[in-house]
Protein backbone atom coordinates (compact mmCIF):
# COMPACT_ATOMS: atom_id res chain seq x y z
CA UNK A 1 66.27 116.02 109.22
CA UNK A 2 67.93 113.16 107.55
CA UNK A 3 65.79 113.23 104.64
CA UNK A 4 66.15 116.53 104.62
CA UNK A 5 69.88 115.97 103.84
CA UNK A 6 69.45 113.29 101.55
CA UNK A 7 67.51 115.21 99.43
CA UNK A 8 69.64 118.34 99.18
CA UNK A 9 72.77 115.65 98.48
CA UNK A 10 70.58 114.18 95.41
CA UNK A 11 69.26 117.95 94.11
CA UNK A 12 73.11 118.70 93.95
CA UNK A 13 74.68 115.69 91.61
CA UNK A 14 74.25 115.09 88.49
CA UNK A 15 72.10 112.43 87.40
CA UNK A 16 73.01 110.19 84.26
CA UNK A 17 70.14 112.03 81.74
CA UNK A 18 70.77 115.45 82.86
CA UNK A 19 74.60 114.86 81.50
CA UNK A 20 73.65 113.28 78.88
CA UNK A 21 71.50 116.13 78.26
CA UNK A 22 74.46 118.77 79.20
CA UNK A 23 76.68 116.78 77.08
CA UNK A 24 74.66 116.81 73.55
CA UNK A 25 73.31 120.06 74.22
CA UNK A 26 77.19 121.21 74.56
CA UNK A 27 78.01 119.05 71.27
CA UNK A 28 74.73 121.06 69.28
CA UNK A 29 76.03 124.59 70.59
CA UNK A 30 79.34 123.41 68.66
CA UNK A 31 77.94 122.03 65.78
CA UNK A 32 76.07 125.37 65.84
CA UNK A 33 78.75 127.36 65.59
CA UNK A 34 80.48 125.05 63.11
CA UNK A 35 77.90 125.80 60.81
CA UNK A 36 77.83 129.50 61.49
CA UNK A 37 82.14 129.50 60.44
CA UNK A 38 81.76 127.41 57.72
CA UNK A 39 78.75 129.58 56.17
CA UNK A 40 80.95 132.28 56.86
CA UNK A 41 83.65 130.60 54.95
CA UNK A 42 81.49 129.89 52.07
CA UNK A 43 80.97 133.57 51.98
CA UNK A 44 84.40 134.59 51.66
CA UNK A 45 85.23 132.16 49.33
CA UNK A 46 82.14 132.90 47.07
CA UNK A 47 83.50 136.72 46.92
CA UNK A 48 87.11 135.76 46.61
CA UNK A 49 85.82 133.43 43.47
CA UNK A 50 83.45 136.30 42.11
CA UNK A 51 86.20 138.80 42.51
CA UNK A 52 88.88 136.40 40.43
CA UNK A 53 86.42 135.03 37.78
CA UNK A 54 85.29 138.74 36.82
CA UNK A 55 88.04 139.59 34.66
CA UNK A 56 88.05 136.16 33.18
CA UNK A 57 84.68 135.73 32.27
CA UNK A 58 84.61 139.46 30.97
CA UNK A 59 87.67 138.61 29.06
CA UNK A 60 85.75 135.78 27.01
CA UNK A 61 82.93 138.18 26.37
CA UNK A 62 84.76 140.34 25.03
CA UNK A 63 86.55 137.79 23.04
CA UNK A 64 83.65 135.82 21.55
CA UNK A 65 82.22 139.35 20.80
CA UNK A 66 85.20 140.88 18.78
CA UNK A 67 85.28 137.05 16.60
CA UNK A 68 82.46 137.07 15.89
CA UNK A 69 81.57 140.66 14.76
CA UNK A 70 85.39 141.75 13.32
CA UNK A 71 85.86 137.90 11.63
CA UNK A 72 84.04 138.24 8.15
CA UNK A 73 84.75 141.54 7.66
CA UNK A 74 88.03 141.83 8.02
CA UNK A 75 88.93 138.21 6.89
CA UNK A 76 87.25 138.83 3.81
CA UNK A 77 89.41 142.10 3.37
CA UNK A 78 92.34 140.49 4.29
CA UNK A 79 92.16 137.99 2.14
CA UNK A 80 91.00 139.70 -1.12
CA UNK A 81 94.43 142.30 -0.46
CA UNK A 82 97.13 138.88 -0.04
CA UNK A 83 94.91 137.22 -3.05
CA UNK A 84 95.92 141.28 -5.18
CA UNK A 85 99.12 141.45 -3.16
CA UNK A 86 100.93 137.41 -3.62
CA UNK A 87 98.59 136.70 -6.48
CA UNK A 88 97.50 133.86 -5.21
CA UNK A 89 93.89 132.35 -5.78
CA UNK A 90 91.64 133.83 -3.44
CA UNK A 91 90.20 130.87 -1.87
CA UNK A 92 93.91 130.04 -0.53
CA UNK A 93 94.22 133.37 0.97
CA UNK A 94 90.34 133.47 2.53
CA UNK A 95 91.73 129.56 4.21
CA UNK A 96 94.49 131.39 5.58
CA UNK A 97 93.39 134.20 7.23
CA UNK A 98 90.79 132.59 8.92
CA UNK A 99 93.03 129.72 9.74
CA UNK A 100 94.54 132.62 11.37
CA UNK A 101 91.96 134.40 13.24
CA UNK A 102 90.79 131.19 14.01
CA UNK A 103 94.02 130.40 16.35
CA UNK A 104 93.65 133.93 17.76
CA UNK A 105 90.61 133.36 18.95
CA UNK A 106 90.94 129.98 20.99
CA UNK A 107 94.62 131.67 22.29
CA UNK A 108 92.18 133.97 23.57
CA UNK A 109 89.89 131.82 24.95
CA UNK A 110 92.01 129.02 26.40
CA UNK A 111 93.84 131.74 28.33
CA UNK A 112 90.82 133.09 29.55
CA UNK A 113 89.42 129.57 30.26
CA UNK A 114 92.70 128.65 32.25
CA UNK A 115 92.58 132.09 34.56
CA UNK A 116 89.13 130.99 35.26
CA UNK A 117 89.55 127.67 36.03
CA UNK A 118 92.12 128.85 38.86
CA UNK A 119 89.20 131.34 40.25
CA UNK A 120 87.21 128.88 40.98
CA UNK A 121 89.67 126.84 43.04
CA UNK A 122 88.54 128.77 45.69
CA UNK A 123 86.53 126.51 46.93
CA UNK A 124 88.98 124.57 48.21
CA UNK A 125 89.82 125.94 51.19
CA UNK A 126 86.26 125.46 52.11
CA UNK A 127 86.00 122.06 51.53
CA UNK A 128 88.61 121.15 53.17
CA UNK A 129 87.73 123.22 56.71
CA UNK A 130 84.16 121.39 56.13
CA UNK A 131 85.53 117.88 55.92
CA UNK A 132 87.31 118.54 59.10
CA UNK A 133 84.57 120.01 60.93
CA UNK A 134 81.97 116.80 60.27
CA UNK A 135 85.24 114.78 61.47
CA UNK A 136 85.41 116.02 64.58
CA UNK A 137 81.75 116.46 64.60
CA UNK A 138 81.27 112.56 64.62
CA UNK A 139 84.19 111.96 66.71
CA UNK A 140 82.74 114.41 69.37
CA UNK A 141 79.28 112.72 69.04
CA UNK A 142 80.95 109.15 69.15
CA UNK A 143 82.82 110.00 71.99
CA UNK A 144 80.09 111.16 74.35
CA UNK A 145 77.65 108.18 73.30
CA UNK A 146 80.54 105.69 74.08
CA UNK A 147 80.88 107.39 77.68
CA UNK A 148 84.04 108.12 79.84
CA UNK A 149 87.34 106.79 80.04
């Protein structure tokens, strides 16, 4: 009867491996899950960027496109009617106006560039949660290797 008791006592404690077992089993469930936010962070953040970089990048398209199709034709007619208009040589005039559609352009595209560099700032938010998670990650893990107290 008395090893009876004995042995009931020792079935009901907890031994030193099965908490060491409880506690890193507890610390992978929440490292688990950590991952599971953070993908679902990445996720929002990859559509939040996507959704902000779309007009951007479809504004530079359409930028690059217009140059580059509109630029001889009409610099070449613009500058043949100042060269008639100011009688000036037409070499000066054909410098000018695509001096001019020159700056147009890059406005174009350093404004576009700019809005898109902001889009993809998304990220941010997270880096940041992910940094904090692997923190406490290794201070959890540290923690229950050093032991109580």
């Amino acid at each position: 009867m008395v090893d009876q008791t004995a042995r009931v006592n020792l079935d009901n404690r907890i031994g030193p491996i099965r908490g060491v077992t409880q506690g890193a089993s507890s610390v992978v469930a929440d490292a688990l899950d950590l991952a599971e936010l953070q993908t679902q962070l990445l996720k929002t953040d990859a559509a939040n960027c996507l959704r902000q970089a779309k007009p951007s990048v479809t504004g530079l398209v359409v930028a690059l496109a217009l140059l580059l199709s509109s630029l001889p034709v009409l610099a070449s007619g613009l500058a043949e009617l100042l060269s008639w208009s100011l009688e000036w040589p037409l070499w000066v005039c054909q410098l000018l106006v695509g001096g001019v559609f020159l700056a147009a352009g890059l406005l174009i595209a350093w404004m576009c560039a700019r809005k898109l560099k902001t889009a993809l700032s998304a990220f941010s938010t997270t880096q940041r949660e992910g940094a904090a998670n692997i923190a406490w990650l290794k201070q959890t893990i540290t923690r229950s290797f050093a032991g109580p107290g």
